[in-house]
Structure formats: C-alpha cells, structure tokens
Protein backbone atom coordinates (compact mmCIF):
# COMPACT_ATOMS: atom_id res chain seq x y z
CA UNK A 1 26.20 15.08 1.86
CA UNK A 2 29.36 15.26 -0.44
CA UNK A 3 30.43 12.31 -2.04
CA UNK A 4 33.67 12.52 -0.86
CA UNK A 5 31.88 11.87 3.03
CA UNK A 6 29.84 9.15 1.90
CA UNK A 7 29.95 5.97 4.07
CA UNK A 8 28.44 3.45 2.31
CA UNK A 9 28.03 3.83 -1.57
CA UNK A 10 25.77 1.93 -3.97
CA UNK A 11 23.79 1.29 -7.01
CA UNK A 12 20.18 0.90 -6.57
CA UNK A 13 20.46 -3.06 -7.02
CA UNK A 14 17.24 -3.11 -10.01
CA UNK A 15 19.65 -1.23 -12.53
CA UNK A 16 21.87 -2.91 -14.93
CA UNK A 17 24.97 -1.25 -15.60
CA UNK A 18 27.09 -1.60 -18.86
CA UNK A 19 28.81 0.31 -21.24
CA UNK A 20 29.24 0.13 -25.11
CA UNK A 21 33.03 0.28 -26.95
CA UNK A 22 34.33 3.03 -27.75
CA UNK A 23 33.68 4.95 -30.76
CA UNK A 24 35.91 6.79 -33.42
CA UNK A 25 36.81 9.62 -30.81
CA UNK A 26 37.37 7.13 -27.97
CA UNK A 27 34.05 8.32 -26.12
CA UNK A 28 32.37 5.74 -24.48
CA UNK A 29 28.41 5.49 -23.68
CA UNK A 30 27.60 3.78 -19.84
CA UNK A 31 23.90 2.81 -19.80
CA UNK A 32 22.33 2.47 -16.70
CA UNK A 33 18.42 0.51 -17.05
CA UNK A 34 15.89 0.05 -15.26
CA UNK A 35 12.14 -1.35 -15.45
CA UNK A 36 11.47 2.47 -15.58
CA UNK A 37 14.19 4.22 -16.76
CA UNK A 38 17.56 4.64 -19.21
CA UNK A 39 20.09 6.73 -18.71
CA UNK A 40 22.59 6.86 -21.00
CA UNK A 41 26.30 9.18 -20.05
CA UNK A 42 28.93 9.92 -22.59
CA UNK A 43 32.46 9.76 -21.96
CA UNK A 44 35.99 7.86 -21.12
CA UNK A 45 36.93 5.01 -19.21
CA UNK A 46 33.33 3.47 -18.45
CA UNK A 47 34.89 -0.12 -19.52
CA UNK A 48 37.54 0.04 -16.80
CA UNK A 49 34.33 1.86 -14.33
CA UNK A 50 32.49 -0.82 -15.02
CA UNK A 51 34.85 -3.45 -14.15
CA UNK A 52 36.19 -2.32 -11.57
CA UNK A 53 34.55 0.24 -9.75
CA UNK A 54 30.58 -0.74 -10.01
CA UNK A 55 31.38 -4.30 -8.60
CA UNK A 56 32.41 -1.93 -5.35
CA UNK A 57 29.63 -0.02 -5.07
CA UNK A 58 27.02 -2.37 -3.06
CA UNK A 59 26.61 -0.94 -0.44
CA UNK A 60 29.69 -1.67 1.52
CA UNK A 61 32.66 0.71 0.50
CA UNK A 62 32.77 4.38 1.55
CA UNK A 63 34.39 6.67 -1.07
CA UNK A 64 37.80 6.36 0.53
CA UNK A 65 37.88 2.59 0.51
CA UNK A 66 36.79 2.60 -3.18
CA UNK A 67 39.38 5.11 -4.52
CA UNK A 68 42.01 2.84 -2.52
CA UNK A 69 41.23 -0.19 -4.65
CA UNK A 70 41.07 1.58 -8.01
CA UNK A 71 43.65 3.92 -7.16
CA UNK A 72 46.08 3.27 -10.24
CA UNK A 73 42.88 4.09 -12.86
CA UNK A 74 41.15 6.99 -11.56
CA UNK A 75 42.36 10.37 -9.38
CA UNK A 76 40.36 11.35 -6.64
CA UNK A 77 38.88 14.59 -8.25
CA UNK A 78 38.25 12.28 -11.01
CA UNK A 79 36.26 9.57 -9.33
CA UNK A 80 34.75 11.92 -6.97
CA UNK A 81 33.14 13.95 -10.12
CA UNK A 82 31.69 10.58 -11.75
CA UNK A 83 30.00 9.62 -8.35
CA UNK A 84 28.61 13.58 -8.49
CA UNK A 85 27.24 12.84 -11.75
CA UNK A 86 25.58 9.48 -10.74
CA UNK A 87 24.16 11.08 -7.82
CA UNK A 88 22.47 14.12 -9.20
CA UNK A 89 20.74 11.42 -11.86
CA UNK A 90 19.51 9.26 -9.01
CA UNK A 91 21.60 6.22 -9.69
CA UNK A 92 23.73 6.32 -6.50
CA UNK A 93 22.89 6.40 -2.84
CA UNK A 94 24.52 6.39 0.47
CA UNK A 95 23.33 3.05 1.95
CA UNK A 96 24.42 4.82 5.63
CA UNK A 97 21.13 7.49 5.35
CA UNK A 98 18.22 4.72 5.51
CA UNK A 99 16.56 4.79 9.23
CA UNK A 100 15.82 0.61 8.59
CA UNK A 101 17.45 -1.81 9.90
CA UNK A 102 19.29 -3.74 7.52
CA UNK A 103 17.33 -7.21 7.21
CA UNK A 104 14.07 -4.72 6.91
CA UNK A 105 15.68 -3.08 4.27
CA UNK A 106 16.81 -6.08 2.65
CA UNK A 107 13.26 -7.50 3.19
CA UNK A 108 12.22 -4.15 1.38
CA UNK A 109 14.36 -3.40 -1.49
CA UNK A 110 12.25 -3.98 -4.31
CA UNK A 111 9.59 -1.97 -3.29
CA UNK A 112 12.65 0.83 -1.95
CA UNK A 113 13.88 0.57 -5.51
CA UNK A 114 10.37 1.61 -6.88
CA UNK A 115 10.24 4.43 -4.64
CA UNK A 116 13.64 5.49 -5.32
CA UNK A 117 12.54 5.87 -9.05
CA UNK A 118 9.34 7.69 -8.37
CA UNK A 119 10.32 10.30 -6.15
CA UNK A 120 13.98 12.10 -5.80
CA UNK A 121 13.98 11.11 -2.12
CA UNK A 122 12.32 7.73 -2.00
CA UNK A 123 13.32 6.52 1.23
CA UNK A 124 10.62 9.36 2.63
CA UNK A 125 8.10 7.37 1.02
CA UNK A 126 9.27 4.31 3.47
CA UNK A 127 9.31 6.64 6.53
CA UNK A 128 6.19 8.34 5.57
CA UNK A 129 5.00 4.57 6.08
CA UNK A 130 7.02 3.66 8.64
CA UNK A 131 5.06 6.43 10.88
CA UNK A 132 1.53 5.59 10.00
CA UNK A 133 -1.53 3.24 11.55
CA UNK A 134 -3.64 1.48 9.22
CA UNK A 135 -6.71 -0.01 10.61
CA UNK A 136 -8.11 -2.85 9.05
CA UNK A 137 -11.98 -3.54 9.72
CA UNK A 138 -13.01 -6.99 9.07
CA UNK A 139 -10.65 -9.82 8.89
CA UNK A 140 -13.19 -12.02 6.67
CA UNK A 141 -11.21 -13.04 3.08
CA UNK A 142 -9.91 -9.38 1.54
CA UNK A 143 -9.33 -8.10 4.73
CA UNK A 144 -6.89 -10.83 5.64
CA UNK A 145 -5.07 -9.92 2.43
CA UNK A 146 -5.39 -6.15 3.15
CA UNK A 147 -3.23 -6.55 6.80
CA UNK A 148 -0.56 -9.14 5.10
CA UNK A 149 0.09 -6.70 2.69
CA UNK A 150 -0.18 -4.12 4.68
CA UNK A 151 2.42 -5.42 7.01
CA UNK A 152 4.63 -6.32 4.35
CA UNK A 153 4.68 -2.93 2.75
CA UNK A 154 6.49 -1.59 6.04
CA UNK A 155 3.32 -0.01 8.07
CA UNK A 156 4.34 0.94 11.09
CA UNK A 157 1.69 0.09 13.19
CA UNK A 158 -0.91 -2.28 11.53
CA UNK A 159 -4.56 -2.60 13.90
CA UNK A 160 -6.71 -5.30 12.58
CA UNK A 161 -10.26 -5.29 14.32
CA UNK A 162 -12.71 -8.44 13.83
CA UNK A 163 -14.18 -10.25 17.01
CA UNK A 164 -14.93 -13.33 15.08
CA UNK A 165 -13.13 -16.70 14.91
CA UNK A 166 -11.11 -18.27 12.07
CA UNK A 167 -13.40 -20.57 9.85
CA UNK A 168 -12.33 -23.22 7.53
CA UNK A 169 -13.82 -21.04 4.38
CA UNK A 170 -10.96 -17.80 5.42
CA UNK A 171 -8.28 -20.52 5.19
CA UNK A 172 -9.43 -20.72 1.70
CA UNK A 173 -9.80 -16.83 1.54
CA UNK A 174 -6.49 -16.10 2.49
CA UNK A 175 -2.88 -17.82 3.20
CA UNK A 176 -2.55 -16.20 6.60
CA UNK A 177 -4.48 -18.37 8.05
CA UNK A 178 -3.89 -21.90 8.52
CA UNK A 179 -6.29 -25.05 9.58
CA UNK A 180 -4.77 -24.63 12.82
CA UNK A 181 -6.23 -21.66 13.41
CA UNK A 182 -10.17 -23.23 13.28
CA UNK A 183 -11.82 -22.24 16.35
CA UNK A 184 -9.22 -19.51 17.22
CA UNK A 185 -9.95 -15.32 17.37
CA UNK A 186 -8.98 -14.14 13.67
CA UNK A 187 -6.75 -11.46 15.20
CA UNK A 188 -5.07 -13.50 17.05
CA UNK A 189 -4.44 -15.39 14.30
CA UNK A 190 -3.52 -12.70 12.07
CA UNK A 191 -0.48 -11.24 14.91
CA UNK A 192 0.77 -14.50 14.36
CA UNK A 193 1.14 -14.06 10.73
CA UNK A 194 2.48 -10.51 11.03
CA UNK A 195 5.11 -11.37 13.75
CA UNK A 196 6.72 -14.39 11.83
CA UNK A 197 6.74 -11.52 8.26
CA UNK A 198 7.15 -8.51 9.46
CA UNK A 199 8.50 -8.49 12.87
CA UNK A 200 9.03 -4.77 12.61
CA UNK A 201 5.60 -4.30 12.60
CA UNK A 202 3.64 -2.76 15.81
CA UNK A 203 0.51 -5.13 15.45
CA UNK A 204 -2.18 -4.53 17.28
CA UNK A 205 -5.82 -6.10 17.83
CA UNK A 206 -9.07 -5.11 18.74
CA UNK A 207 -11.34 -8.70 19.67
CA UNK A 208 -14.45 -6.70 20.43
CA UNK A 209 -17.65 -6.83 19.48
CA UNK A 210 -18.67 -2.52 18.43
CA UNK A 211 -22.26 -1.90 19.81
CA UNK A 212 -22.49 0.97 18.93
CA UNK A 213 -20.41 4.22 17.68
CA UNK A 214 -18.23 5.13 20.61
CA UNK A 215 -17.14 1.41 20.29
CA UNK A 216 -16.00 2.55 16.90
CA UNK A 217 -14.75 5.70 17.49
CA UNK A 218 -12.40 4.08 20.12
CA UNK A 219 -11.66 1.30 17.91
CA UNK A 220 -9.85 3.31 15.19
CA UNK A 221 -8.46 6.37 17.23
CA UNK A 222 -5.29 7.71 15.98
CA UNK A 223 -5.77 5.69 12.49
CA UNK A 224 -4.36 7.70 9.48
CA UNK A 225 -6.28 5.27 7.19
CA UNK A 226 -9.05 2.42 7.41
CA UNK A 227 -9.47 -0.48 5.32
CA UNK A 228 -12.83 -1.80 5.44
CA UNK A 229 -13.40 -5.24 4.42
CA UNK A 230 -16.41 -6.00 6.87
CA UNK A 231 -18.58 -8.59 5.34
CA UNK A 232 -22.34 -7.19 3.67
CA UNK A 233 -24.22 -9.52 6.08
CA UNK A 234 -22.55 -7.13 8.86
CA UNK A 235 -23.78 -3.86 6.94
CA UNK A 236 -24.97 -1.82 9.59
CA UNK A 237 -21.51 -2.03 11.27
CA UNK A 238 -19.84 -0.55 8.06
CA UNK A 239 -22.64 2.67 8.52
CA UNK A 240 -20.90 2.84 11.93
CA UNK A 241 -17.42 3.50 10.25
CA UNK A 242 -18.94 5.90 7.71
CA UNK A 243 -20.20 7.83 10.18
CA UNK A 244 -17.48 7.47 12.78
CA UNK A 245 -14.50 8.19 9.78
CA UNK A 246 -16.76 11.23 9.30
CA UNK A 247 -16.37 12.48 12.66
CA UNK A 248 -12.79 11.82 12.81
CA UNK A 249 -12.18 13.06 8.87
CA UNK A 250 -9.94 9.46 8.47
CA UNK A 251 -9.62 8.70 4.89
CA UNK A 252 -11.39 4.77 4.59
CA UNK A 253 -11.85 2.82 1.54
CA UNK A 254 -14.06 -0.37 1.25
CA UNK A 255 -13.32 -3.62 -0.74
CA UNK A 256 -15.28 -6.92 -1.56
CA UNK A 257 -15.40 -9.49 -3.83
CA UNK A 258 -19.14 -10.88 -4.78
CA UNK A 259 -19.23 -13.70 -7.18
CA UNK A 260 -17.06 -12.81 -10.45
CA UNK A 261 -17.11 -9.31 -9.52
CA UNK A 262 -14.23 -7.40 -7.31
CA UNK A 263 -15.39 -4.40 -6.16
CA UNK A 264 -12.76 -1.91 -4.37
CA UNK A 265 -14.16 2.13 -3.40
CA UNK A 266 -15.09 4.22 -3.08
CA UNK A 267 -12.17 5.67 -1.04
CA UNK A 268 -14.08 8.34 0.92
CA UNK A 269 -12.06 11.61 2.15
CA UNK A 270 -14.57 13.17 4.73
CA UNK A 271 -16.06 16.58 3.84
CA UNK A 272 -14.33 16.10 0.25
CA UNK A 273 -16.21 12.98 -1.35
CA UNK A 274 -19.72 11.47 -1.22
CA UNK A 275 -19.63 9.49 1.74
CA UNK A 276 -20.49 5.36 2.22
CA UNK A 277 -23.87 6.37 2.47
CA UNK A 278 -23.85 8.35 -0.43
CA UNK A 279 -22.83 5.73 -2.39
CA UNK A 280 -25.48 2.65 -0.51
CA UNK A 281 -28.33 4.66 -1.38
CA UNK A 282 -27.12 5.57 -4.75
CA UNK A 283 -26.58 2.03 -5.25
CA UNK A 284 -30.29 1.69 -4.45
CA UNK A 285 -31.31 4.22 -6.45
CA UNK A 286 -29.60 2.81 -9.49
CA UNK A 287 -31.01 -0.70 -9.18
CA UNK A 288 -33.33 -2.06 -11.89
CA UNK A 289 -35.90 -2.71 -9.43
CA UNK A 290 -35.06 0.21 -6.24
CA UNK A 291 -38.13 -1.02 -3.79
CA UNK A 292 -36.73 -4.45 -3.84
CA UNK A 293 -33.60 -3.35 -3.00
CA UNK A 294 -34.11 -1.46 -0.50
CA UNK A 295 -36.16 -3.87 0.92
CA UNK A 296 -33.07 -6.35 0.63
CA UNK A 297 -30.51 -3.27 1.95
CA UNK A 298 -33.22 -2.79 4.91
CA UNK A 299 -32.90 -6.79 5.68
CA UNK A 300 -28.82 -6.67 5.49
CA UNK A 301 -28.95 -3.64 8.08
CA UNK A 302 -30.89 -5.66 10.51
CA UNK A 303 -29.01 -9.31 10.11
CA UNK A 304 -26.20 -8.22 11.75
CA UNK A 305 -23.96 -10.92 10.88
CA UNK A 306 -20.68 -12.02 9.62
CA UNK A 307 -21.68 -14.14 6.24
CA UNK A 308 -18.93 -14.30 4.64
CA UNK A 309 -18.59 -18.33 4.55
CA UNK A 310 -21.53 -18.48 2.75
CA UNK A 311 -20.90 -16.25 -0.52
CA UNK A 312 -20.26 -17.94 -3.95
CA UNK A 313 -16.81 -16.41 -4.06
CA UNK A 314 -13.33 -16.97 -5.92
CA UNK A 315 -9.99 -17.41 -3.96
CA UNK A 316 -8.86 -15.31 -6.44
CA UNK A 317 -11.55 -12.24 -6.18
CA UNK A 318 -10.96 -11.95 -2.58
CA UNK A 319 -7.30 -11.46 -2.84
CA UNK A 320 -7.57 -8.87 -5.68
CA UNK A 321 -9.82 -6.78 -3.65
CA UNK A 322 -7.50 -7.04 -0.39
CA UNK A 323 -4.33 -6.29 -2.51
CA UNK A 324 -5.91 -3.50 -4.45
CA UNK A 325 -7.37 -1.73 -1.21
CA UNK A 326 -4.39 -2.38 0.80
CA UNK A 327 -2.27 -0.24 -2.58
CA UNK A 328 -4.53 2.38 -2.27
CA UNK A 329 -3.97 2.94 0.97
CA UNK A 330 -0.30 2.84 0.76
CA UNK A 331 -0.09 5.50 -2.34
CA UNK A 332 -2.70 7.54 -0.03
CA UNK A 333 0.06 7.56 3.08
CA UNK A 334 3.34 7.53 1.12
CA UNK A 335 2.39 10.09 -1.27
CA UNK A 336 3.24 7.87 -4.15
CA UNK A 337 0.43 8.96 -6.13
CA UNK A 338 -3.18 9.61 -5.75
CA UNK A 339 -5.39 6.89 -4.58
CA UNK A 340 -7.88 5.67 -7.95
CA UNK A 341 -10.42 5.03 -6.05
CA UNK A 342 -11.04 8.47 -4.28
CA UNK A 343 -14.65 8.99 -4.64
CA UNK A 344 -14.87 6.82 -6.87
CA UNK A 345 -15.93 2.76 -7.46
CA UNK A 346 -13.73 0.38 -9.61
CA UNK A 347 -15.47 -2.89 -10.16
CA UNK A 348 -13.69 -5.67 -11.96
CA UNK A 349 -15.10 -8.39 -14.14
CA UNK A 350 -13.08 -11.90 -13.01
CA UNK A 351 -14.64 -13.00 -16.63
CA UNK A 352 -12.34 -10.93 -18.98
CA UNK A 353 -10.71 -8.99 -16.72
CA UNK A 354 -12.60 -5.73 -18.25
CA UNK A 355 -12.56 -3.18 -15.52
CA UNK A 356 -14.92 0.00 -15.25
CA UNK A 357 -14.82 3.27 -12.65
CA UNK A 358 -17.70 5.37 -11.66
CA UNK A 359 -17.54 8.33 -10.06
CA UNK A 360 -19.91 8.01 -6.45
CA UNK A 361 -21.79 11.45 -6.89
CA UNK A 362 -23.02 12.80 -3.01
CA UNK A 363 -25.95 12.78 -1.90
CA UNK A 364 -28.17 15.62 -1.13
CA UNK A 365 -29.53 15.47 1.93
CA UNK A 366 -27.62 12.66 3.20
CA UNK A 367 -27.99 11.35 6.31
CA UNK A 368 -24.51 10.86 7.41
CA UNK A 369 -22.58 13.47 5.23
CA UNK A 370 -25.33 16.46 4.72
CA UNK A 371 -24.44 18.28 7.76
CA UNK A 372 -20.53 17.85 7.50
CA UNK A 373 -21.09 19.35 4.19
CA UNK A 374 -23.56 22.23 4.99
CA UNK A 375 -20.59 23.27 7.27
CA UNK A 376 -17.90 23.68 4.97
CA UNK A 377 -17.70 21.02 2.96
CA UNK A 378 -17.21 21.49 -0.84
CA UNK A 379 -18.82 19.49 -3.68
C-alpha cells in the first residue's frame, strides 16, 4: 500500500530513534536501533523529523493527519519520500494491516517486534500462529509451562490432554496452578489459567483416560504440533503418541526434567527422523549396564502411572523444559527458524549450565518407524 494511503503509521515501538548534528555540509545522520539492528540514513532535517514528526508516528495518525501538523517543515512529496525510505528498511508499518485486535496486539508487541525484525512480513509469523492447534500431552510440571506459554505466544487453539487431578507438588511445578485447584481435573484447571491470559485463545480439553491408540488418535486429530510432557512412570502412553504421530505424520517433541538434568527432544518429524522409539531403545542400548535397563524400561512400560510427585526435581528444571519445548514448537509453526531439537536431544546440566546435543540416529528395524520408512521414508 502507498504511503500516501496509509491509515495508521508507526515505528515499531523497540527502536530508538535519534539523530546526530549536523556536519560541515549540513548532512545529518538519523539512527534508528534496535536489540538487533542499526540503521543509520544520511541527510537533512532529521533534528526537526525527529521532533516533530516521530512523536506522531504511534500508531494513531494516517499520512494526511501527520503532514497537517508538520505542514510548515516538510512538503508532501517530501515527507511522503522519507516514510518510502523508512518503509522499504522495515522501520515503519501501517498499524491498520494487523488482523489482532488491539489489546491482543498490545498484549503481543514484544514478541510482534521480534518477528517484525526476523522476517520482512512479521505479522505472518503471528497469523501463521494464530491458525494453528498445539496439543499438549501431559499437564504434570513442564507441560503446564508448555500450554501457558503456549497460550501466551498467540496459539490459536491450544488442546491440553491429562485426565489427572491437580496435586500440591504441580503447584510447585508450575504458577498456573494454584492451591485451590487440589483435588480439581488439571485441565480444568489449566482453561482457567488460559481464559484469565489469553482470552483469545480457543482452549480446549481432553479429561480422558487413552486405553488404547484410537483413544489417541482421536485425542490429537487436527493437531499441527504435540508437546509431550507425559510423565516416565506413564511411558507406555508416550509409545501410544509415537506411534499415533506416526500415523498422522504430526511433528511432536518430548520434554522432562529429571533431577539436575533438563532434557527437551528429540523433536520427531514422521518418516524424516528416528522416531521416540528409536531414540528409547537407543537410550537402552547406550546405557552402561543395557540388561538392567531394559529391565527398568520393561517395568516403566507396565506401571502405568502418573509419578511425577514423586521425582527429585527443581522448580526451575521443569520450567526450562516446558519453555524450551513450547519455543520449539512455535519456531516449528511460525517459520521463525528451524526447531534445534529436530532429531535431535539437548540435555542441560542445571549444575553449570553446560549444555550438549546428540543427534537420535534411527533405528533399524524399529518397531514403530521401520515400516513407515521401508515405504518411502528417507534416512
């Protein structure tokens, strides 16, 4: 859209805008900074732009309504070739384009400022958003953190499915629950949380207990992502997912925290990285002692239980790992930039904050993945 037609003009609000005197010739220099970028323009008049036109350009002011008030410093043709300039370098925006309601966007900006600087059209990041499901499985500490986050980033629809009750160990886990909320369904307490931040949010909740993988498949229909946060005492319900997210080809990612360890991956793209299985019975494999644990994997895949009250676990762990997982899903969706985590496992070290990643190599002969693969999968 031409400047001139502009309704609502502005500066992205995170830049600072000032110029420098003039110098020997009478050329000025107008800086523009951000946390990510300096631009610096050369020429005449930036101390009088500065003053009086920039304090206009919030937002408010069409182009007409700003060339009234300055009218006696700058012609049209003038004016209306500065804004060009400022728009072709990304520093100024019609306000009138974004599809968000105003206190959303408002609610938003600094993250809509980040986008703005990483991609020429930003606010398609938002929409991109804006138009996907996330499903969260497993409300237990990270995943908490995963669909508060998730919510706040703008999500359109966020589906959080646990059928377990708030204990007094995820009010420690996780601010979005509340002593209140002992004794009452975690999802219910979770659409709570989401309606009182992010109202624009579609929440929605699945209570039920998944027998079996129908349950599952039904569960997370017409997901775009999955964020799996289901505790390790509840393992075999996780092999579900794998195998369901397989069928479906839903991107999924897992996060946990265990002890001073946060462990977040592998994000597994169906029929392009080793799948959740891959990576359990590599884990096996790996192990100092590989009977033993498999022995101790074999137990977890019978318990079937939610033990996530009774880990030795740091507030602070748990929300890394929900925070972490709920990014990479958002720079999976927005297109912000490639997820780390795909196919492969970042684990970090609470004791020095020393991180490592390791690539989760497939399987042959998997169990869940080998077939999908021996279709037309590619290593």
């Amino acid at each position: 859209m031409p400047i001139a037609e502009s309704q609502r003009l502005r500066i992205p609000s995170h830049y600072y805008v000032y110029s420098e005197p003039p110098d020997k010739t009478g050329e000025e220099v107008l800086h523009f900074v951000s946390p990510h970028r300096r631009v610096k323009l050369r020429g005449r008049s930036f101390r009088e732009f500065v003053q009086h036109v920039q304090p206009l350009l919030d937002g408010r002011h069409s182009f007409e309504e700003i060339h009234a008030e300055v009218s006696d410093l700058f012609e049209p043709e003038d004016l209306a070739a500065c804004f060009d300039v400022l728009s072709e370098n990304g520093l100024l925006e019609d306000a009138a384009q974004s599809t968000l309601a105003p206190e959303v966007e408002e609610r938003l900006r600094p993250q809509l400022n980040l986008f703005h600087d990483l991609a020429p059209e930003g606010a398609r990041l938002q929409e991109r958003l804006a138009a996907a499901r996330v499903s969260v499985f497993g409300l237990t500490g990270a995943g908490a953190v995963a669909a508060s986050s998730l919510a706040a980033a703008g999500i359109g629809t966020v589906r959080c499915i646990d059928d377990g009750p708030v204990t007094a160990a995820d009010t420690y886990f996780s601010a979005a629950f509340e002593l209140t909320d002992t004794g009452s369904a975690r999802c219910d307490a979770m659409c709570r949380r989401v309606r009182r931040s992010a109202p624009q949010v579609r929440y929605e909740a699945v209570p039920d207990r998944l027998p079996d993988d129908d349950a599952v498949e039904r569960a997370i229909a017409g997901s775009h992502f999955v964020v799996n946060c289901v505790d390790e005492g509840n393992i075999s319900l996780v092999y579900k997912l794998n195998r369901v997210c397989l069928k479906l080809r839903i991107p999924w990612i897992s996060a946990a925290a265990s002890g001073l360890e946060v462990i977040v991956g592998p994000a597994v793209y169906p029929g392009e990285t080793a799948c959740y299985m891959c990576y359990r019975m590599r884990l096996v494999a790996c192990a100092d002692k590989p009977e033993a644990e498999f022995d101790f994997q074999s137990y977890l895949d019978r318990r079937k239980r939610d033990d996530s009250s009774r880990h030795a676990n740091l507030v602070f762990g748990v929300g890394i790992a929900g925070q972490l997982a709920a990014l990479e899903a958002v720079k999976a969706l927005s297109g912000a930039g490639q997820p780390a985590t795909r196919g492969k496992l970042q684990i970090i070290d609470l004791r020095d904050l020393s991180s490592s990643r390791h690539v989760v190599l497939r399987k042959p002969w998997c169990p869940a993945c080998f077939a999908d693969w021996d279709s037309g999968g590619q290593e």
